[in-house]
PDB file of N, CA and C in Angstrom:
ATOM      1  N   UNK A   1      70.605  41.482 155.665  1.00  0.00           N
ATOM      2  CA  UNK A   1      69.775  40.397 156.150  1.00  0.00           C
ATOM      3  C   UNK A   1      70.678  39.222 156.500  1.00  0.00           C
ATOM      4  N   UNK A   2      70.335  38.627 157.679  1.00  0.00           N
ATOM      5  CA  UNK A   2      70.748  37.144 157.971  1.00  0.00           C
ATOM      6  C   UNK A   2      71.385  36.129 157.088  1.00  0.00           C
ATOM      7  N   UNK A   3      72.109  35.590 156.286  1.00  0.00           N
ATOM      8  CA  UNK A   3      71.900  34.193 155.727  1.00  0.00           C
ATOM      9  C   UNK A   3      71.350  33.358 155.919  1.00  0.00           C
ATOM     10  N   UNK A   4      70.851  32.989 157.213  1.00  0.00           N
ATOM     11  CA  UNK A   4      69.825  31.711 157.587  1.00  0.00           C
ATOM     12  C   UNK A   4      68.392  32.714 156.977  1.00  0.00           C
ATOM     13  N   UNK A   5      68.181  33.411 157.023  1.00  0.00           N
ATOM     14  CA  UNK A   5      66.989  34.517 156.693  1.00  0.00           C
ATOM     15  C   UNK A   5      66.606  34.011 155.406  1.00  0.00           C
ATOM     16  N   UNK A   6      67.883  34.466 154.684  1.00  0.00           N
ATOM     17  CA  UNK A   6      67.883  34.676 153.304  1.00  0.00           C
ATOM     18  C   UNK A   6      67.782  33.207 152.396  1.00  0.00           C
ATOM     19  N   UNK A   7      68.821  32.277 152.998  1.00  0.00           N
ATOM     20  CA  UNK A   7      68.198  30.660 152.693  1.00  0.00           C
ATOM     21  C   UNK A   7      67.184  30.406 152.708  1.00  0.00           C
ATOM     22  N   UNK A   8      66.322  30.529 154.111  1.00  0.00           N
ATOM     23  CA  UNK A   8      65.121  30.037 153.956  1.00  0.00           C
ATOM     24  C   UNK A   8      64.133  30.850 153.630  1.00  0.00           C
ATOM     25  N   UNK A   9      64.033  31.875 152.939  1.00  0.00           N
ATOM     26  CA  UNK A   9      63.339  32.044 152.157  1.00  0.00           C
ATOM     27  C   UNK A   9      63.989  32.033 150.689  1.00  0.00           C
ATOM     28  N   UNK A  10      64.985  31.512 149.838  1.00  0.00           N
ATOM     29  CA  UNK A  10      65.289  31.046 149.349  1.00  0.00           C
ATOM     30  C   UNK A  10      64.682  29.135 149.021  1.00  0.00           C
ATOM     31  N   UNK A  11      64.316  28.716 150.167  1.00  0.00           N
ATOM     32  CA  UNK A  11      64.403  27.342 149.548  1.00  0.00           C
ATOM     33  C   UNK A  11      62.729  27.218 150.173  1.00  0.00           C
ATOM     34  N   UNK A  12      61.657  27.857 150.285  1.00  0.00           N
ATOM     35  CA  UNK A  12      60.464  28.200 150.382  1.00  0.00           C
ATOM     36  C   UNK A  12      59.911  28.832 149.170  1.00  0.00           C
ATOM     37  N   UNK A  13      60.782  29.488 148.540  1.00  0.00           N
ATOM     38  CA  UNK A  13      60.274  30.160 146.873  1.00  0.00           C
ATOM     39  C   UNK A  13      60.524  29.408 146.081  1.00  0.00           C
ATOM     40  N   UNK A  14      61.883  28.188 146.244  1.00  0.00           N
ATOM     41  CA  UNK A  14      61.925  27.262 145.761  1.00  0.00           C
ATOM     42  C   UNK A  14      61.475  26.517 144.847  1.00  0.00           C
ATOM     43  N   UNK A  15      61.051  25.467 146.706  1.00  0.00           N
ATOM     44  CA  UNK A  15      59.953  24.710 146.556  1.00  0.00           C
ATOM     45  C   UNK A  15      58.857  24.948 146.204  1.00  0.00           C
ATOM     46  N   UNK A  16      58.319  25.917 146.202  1.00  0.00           N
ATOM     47  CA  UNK A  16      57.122  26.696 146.014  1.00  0.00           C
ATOM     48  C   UNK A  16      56.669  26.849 144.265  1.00  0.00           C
ATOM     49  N   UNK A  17      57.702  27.306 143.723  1.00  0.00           N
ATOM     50  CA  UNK A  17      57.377  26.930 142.665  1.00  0.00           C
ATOM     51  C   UNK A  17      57.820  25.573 141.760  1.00  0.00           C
ATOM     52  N   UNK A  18      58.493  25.062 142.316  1.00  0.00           N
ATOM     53  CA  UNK A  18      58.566  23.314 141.822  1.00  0.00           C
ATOM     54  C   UNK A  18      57.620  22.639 141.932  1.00  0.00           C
ATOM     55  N   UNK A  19      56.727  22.823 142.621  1.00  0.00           N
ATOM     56  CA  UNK A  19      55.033  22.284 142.620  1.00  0.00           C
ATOM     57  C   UNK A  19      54.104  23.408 142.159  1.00  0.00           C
ATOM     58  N   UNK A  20      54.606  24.235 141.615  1.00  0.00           N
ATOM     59  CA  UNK A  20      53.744  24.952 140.287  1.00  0.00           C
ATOM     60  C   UNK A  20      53.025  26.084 141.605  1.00  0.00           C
ATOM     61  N   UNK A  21      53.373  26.340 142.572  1.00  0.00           N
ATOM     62  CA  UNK A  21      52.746  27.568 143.648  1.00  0.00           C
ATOM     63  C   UNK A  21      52.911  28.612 144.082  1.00  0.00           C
ATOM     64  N   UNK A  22      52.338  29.697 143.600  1.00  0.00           N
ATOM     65  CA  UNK A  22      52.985  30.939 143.953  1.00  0.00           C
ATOM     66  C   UNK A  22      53.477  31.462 145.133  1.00  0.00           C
ATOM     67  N   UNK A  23      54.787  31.867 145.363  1.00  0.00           N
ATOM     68  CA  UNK A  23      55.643  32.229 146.797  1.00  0.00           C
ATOM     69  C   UNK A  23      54.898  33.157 147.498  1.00  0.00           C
ATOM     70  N   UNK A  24      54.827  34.066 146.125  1.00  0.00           N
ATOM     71  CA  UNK A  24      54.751  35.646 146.266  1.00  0.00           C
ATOM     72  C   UNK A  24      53.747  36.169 146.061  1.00  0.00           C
ATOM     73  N   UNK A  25      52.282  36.281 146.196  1.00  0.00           N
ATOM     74  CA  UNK A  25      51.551  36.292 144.926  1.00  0.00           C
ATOM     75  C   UNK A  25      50.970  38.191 145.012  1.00  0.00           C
ATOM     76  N   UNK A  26      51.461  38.984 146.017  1.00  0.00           N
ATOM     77  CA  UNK A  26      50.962  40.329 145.965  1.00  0.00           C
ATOM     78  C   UNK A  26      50.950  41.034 145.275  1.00  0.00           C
ATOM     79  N   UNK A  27      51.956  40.582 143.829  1.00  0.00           N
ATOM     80  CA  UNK A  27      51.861  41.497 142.422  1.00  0.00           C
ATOM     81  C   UNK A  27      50.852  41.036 141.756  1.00  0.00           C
ATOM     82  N   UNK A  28      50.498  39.790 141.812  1.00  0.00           N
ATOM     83  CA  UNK A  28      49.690  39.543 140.957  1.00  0.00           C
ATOM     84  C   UNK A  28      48.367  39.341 141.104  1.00  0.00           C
ATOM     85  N   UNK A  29      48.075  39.833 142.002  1.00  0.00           N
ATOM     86  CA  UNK A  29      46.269  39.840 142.988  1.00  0.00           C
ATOM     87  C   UNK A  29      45.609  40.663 141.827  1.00  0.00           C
ATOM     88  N   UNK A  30      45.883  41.901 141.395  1.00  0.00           N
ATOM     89  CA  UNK A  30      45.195  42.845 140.808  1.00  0.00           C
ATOM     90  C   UNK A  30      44.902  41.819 139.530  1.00  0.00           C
ATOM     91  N   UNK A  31      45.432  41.590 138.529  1.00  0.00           N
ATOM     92  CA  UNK A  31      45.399  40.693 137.773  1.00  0.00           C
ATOM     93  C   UNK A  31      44.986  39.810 137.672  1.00  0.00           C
ATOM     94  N   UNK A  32      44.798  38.812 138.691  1.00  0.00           N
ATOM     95  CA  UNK A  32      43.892  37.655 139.350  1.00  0.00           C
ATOM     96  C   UNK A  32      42.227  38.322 139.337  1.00  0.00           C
ATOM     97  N   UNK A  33      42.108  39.338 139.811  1.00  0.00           N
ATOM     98  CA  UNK A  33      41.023  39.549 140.475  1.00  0.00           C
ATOM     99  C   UNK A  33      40.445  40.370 139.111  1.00  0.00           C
ATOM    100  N   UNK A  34      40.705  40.805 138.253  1.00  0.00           N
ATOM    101  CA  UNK A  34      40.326  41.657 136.792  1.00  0.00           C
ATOM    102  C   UNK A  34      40.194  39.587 136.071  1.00  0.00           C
ATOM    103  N   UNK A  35      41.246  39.126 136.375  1.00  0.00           N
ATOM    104  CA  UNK A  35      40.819  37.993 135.211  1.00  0.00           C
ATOM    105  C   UNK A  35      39.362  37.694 135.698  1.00  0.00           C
ATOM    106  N   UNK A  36      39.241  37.176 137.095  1.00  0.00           N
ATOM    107  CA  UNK A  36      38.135  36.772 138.004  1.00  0.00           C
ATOM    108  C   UNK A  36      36.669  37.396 137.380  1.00  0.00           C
ATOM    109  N   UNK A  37      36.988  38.809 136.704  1.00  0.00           N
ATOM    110  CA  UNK A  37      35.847  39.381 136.598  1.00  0.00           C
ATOM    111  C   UNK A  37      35.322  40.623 137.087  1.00  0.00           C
ATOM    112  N   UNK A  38      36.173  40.469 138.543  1.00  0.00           N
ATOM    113  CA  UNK A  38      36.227  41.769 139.059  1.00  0.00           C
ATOM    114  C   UNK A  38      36.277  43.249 138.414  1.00  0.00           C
ATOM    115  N   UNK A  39      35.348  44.449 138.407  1.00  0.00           N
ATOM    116  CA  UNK A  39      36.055  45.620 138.352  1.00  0.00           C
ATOM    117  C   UNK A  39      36.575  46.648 139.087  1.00  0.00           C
ATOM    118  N   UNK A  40      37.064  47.622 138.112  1.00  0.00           N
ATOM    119  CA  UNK A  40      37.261  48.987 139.015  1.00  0.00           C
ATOM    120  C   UNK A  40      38.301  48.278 139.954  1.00  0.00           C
ATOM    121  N   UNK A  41      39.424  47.107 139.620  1.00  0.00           N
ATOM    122  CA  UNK A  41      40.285  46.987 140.961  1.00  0.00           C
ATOM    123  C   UNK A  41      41.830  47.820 140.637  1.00  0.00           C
ATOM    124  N   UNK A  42      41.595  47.998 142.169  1.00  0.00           N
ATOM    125  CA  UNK A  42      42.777  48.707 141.953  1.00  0.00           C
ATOM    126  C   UNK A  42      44.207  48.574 143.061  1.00  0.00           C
ATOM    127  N   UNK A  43      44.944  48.036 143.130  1.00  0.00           N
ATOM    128  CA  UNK A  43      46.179  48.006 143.846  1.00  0.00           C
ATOM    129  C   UNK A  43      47.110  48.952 144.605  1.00  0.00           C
ATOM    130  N   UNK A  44      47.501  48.558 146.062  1.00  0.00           N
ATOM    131  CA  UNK A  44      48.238  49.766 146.237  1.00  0.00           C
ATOM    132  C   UNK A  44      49.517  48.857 147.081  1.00  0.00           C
ATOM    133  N   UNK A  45      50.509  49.352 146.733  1.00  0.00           N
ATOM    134  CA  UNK A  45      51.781  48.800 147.367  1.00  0.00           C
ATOM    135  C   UNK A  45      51.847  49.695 148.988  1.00  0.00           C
ATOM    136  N   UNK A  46      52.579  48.559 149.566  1.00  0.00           N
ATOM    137  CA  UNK A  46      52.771  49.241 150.991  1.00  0.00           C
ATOM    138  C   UNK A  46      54.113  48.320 151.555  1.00  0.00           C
ATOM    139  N   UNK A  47      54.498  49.365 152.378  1.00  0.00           N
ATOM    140  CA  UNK A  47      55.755  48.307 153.178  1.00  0.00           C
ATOM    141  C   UNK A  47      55.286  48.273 154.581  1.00  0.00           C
ATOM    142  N   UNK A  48      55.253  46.996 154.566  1.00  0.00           N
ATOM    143  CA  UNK A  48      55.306  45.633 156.111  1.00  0.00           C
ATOM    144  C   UNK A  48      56.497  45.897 156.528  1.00  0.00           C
ATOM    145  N   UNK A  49      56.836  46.165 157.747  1.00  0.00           N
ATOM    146  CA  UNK A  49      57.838  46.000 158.481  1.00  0.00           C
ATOM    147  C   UNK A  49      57.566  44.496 159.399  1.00  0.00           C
ATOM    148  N   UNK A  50      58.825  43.720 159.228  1.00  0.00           N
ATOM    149  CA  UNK A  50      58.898  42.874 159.962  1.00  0.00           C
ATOM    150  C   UNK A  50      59.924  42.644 161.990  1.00  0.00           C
ATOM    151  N   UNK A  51      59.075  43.146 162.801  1.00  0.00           N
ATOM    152  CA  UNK A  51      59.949  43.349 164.145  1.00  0.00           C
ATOM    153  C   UNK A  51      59.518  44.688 164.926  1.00  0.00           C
ATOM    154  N   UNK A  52      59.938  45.299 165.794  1.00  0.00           N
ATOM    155  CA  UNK A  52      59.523  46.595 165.747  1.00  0.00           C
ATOM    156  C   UNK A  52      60.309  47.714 166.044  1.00  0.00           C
ATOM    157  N   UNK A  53      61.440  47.409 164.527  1.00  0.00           N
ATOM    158  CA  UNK A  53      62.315  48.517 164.518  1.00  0.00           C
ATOM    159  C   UNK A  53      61.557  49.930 163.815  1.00  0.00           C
ATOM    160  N   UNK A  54      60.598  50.279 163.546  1.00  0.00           N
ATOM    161  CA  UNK A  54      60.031  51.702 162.977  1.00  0.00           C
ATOM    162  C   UNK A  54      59.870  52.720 164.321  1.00  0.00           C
ATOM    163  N   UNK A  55      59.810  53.537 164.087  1.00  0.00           N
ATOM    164  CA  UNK A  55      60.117  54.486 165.421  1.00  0.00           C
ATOM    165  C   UNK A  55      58.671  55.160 165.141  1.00  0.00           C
ATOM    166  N   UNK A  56      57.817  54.966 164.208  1.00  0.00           N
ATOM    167  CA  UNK A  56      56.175  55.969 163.851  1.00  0.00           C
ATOM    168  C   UNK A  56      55.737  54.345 164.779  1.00  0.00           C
ATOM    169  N   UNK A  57      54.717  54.214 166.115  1.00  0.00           N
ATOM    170  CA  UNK A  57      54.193  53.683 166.602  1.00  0.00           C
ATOM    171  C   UNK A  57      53.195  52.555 166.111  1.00  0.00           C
ATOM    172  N   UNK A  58      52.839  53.250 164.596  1.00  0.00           N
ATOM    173  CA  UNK A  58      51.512  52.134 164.038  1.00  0.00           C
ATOM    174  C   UNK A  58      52.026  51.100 163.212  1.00  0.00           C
ATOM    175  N   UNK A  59      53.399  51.479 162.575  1.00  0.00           N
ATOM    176  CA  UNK A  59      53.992  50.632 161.751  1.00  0.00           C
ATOM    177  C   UNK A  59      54.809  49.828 162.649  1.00  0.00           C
ATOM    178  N   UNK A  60      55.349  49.887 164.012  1.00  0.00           N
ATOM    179  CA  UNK A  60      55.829  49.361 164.889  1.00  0.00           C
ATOM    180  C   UNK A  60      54.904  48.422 165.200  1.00  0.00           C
ATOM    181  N   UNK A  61      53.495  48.837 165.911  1.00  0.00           N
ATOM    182  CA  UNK A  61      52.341  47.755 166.021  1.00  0.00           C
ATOM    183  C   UNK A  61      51.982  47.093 164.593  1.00  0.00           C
ATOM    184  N   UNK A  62      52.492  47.195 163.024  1.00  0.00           N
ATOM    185  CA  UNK A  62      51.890  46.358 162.421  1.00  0.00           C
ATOM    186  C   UNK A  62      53.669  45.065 162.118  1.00  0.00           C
ATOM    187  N   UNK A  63      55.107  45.915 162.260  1.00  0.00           N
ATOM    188  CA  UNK A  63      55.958  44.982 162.455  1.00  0.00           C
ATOM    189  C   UNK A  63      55.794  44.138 163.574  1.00  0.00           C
ATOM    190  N   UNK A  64      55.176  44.243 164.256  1.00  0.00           N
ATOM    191  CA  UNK A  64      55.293  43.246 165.723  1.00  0.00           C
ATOM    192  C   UNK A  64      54.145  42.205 165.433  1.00  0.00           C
ATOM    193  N   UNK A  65      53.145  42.650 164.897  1.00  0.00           N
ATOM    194  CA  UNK A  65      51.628  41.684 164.607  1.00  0.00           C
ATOM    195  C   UNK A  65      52.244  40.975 163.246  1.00  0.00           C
ATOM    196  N   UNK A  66      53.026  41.466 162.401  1.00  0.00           N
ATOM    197  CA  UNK A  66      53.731  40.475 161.108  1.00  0.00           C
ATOM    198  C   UNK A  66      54.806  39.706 161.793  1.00  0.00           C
ATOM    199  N   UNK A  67      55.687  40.053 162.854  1.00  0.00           N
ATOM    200  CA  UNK A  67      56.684  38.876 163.094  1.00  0.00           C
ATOM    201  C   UNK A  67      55.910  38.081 164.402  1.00  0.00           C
ATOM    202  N   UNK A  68      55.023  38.010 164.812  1.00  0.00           N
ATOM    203  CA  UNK A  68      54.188  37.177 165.829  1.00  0.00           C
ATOM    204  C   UNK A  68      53.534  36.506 164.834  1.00  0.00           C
ATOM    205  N   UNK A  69      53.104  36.866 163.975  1.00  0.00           N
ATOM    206  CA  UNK A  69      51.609  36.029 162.609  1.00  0.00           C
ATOM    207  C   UNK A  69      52.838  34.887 161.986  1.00  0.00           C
ATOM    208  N   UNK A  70      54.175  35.568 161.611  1.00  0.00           N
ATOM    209  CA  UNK A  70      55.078  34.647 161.205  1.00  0.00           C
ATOM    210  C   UNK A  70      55.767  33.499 161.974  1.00  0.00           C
ATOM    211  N   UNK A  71      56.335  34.332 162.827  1.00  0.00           N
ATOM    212  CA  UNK A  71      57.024  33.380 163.911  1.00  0.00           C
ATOM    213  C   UNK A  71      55.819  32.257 164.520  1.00  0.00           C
ATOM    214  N   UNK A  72      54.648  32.217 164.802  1.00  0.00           N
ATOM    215  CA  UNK A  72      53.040  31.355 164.676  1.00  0.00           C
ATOM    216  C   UNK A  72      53.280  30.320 163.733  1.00  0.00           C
ATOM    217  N   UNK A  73      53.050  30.713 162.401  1.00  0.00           N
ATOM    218  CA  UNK A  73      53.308  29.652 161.348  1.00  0.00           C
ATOM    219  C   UNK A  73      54.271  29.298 160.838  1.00  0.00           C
ATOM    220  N   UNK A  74      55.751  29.761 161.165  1.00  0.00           N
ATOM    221  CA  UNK A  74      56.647  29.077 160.761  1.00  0.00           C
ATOM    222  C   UNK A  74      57.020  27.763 160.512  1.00  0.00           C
ATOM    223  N   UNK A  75      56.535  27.240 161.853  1.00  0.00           N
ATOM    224  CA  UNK A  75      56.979  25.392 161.001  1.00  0.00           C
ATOM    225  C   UNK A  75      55.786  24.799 160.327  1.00  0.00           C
ATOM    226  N   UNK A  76      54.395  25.383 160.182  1.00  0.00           N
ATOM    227  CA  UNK A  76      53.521  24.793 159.807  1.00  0.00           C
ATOM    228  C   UNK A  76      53.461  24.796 157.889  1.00  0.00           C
ATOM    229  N   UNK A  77      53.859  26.557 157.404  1.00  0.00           N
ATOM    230  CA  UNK A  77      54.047  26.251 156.198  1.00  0.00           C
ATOM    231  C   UNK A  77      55.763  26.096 155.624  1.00  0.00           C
ATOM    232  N   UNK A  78      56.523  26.055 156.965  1.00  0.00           N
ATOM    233  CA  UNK A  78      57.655  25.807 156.358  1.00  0.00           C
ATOM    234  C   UNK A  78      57.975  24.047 156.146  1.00  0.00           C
ATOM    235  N   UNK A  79      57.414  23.099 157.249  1.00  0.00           N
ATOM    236  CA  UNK A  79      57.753  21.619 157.271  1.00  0.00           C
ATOM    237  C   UNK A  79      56.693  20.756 155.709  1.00  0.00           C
ATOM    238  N   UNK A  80      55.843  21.838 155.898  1.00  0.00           N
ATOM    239  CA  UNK A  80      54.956  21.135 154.354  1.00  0.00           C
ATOM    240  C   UNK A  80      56.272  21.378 153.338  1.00  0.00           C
ATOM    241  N   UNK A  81      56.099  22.238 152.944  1.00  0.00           N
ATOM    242  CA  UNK A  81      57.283  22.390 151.751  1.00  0.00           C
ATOM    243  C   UNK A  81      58.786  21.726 152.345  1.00  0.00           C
ATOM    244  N   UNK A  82      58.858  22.107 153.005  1.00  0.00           N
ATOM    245  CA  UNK A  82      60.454  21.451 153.572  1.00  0.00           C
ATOM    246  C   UNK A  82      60.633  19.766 153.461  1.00  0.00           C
ATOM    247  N   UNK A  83      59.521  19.227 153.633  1.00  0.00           N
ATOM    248  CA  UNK A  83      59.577  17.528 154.175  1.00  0.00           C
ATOM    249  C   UNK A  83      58.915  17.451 153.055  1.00  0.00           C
ATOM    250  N   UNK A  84      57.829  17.839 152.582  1.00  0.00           N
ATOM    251  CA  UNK A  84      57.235  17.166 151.526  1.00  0.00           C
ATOM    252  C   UNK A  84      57.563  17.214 150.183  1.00  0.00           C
ATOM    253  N   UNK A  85      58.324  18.663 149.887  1.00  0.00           N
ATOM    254  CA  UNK A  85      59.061  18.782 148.563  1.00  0.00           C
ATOM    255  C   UNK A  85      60.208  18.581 148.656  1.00  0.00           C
ATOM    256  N   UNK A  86      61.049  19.096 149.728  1.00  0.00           N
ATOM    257  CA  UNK A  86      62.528  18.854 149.746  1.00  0.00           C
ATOM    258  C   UNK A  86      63.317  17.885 150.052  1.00  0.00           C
ATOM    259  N   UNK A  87      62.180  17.234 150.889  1.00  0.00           N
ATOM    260  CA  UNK A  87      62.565  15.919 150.969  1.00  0.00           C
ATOM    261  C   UNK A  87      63.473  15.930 152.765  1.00  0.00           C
ATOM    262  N   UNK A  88      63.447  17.180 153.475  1.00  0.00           N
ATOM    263  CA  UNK A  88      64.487  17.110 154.573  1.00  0.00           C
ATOM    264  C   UNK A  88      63.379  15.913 155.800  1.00  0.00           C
ATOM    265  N   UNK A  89      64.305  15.495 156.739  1.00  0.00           N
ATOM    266  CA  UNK A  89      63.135  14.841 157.872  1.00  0.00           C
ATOM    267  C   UNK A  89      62.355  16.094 158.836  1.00  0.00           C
ATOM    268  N   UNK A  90      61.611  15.739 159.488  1.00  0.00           N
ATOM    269  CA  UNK A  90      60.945  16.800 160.791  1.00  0.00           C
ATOM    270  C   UNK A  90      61.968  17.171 161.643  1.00  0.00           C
ATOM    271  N   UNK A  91      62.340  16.128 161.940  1.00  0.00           N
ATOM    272  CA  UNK A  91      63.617  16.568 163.024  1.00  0.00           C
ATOM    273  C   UNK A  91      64.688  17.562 162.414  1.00  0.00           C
ATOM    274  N   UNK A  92      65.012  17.740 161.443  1.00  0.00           N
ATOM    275  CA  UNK A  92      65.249  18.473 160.852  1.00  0.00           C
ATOM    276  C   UNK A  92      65.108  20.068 160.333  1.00  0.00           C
ATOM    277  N   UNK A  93      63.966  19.710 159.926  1.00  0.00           N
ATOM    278  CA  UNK A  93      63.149  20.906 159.767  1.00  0.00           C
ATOM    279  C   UNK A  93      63.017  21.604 160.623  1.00  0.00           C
ATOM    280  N   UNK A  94      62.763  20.858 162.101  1.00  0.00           N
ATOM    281  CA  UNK A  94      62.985  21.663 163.499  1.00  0.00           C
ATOM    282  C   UNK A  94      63.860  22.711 164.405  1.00  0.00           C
ATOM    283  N   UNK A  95      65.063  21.346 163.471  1.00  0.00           N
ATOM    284  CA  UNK A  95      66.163  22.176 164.342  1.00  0.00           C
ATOM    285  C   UNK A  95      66.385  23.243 163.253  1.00  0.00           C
ATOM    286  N   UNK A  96      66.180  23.402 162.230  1.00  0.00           N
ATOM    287  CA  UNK A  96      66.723  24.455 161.492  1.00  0.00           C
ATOM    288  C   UNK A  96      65.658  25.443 161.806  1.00  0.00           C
ATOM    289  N   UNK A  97      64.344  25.527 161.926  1.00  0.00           N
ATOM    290  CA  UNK A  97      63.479  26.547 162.179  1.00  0.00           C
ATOM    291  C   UNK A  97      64.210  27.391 163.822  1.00  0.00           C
ATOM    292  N   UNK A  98      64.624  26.169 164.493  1.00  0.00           N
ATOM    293  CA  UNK A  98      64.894  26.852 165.832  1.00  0.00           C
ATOM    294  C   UNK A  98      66.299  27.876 165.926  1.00  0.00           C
ATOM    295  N   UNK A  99      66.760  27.456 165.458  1.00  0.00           N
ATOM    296  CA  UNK A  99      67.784  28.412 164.693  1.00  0.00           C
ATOM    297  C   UNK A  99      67.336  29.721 164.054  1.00  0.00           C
ATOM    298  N   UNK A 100      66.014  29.398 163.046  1.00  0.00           N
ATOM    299  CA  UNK A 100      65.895  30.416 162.356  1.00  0.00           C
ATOM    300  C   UNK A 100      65.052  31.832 163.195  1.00  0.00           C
ATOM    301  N   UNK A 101      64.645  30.701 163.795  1.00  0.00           N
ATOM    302  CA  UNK A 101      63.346  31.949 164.789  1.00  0.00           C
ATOM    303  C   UNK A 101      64.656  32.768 165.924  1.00  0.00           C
ATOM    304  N   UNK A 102      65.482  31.914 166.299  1.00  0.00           N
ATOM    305  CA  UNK A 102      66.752  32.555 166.834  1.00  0.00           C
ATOM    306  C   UNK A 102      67.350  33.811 166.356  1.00  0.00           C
ATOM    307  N   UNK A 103      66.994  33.961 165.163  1.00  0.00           N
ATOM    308  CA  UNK A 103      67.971  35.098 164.279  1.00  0.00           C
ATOM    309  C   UNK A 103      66.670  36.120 164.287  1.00  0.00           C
ATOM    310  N   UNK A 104      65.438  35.565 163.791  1.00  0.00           N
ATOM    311  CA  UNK A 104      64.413  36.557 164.143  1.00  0.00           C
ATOM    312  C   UNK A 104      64.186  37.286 164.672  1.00  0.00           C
ATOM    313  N   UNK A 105      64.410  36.645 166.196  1.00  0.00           N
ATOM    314  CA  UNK A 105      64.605  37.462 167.579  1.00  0.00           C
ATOM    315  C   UNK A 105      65.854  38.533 167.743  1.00  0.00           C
ATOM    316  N   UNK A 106      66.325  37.939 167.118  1.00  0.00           N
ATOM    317  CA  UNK A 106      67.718  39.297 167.645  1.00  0.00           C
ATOM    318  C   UNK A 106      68.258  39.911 165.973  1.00  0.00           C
ATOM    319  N   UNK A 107      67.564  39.539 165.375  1.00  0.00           N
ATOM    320  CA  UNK A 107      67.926  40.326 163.885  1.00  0.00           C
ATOM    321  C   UNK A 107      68.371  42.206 163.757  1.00  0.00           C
ATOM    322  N   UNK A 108      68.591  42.975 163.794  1.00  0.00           N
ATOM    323  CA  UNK A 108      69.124  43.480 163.721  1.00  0.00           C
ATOM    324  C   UNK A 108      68.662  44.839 162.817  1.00  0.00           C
ATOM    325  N   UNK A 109      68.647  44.291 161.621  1.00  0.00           N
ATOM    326  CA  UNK A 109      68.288  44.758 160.633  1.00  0.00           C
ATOM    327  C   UNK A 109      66.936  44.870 160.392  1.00  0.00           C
ATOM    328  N   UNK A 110      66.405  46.013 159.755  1.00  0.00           N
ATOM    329  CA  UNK A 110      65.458  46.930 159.398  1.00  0.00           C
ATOM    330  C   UNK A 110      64.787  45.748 158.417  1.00  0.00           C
ATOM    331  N   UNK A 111      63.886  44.534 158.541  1.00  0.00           N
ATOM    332  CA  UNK A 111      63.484  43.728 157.807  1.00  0.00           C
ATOM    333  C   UNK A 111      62.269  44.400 157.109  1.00  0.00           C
ATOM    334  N   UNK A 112      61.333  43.891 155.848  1.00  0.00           N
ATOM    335  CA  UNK A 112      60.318  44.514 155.963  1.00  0.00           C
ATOM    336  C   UNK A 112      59.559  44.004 154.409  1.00  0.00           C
ATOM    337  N   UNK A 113      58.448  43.438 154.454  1.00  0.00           N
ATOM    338  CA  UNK A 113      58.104  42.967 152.787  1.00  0.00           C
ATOM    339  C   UNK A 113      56.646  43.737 152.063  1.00  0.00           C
ATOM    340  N   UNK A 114      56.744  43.569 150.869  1.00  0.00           N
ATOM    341  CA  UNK A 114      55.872  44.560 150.576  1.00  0.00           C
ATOM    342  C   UNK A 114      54.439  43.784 150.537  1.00  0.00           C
TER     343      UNK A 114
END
């Protein structure tokens, strides 16, 4: 993976939990949802490909609909946490997203989250 990749999601899990908020929260849905009250739940892990390096066509159409859904909100939940916890300016935050969506595009590597 990238280093600009890997930073910023590094300083998004961060921040994320320095204001007490879960980064990650797909392990812990099942658990959430049994505390909630819920029954009979049950969990299933899967891998997201991010881009559309998979060569099976459907996981290709769901890497391409995850790095379009991302590359969409990138500066929206990255400048909240970025400016508001980290303290960086917008202009800032900008130019580093533009960079980051840069590496996105031509990444290389087989990305992919569960």
């Amino acid at each position: 993976m990238d280093p600009l990749i890997s930073e910023w999601v590094e300083l998004l899990v961060g921040a994320s939990q320095s204001v007490q908020r879960e980064a990650s929260p797909g392990p812990k849905l099942e658990g959430w949802l049994n505390d909630g009250g819920f029954q009979a739940v049950s969990c299933r892990r899967i891998v997201v490909p991010f881009g559309t390096w998979p060569e099976d066509p459907a996981l290709r159409d769901i890497g391409s609909i995850h790095m379009g859904q991302t590359l969409f909100g990138l500066e929206g939940f990255s400048l909240r946490l970025m400016c508001d916890v980290l303290g960086w300016t917008v202009d800032e935050v900008k130019a580093y997203l533009e960079r980051l969506t840069k590496v996105f595009l031509t990444q290389r590597s087989h990305l992919y989250m569960y």
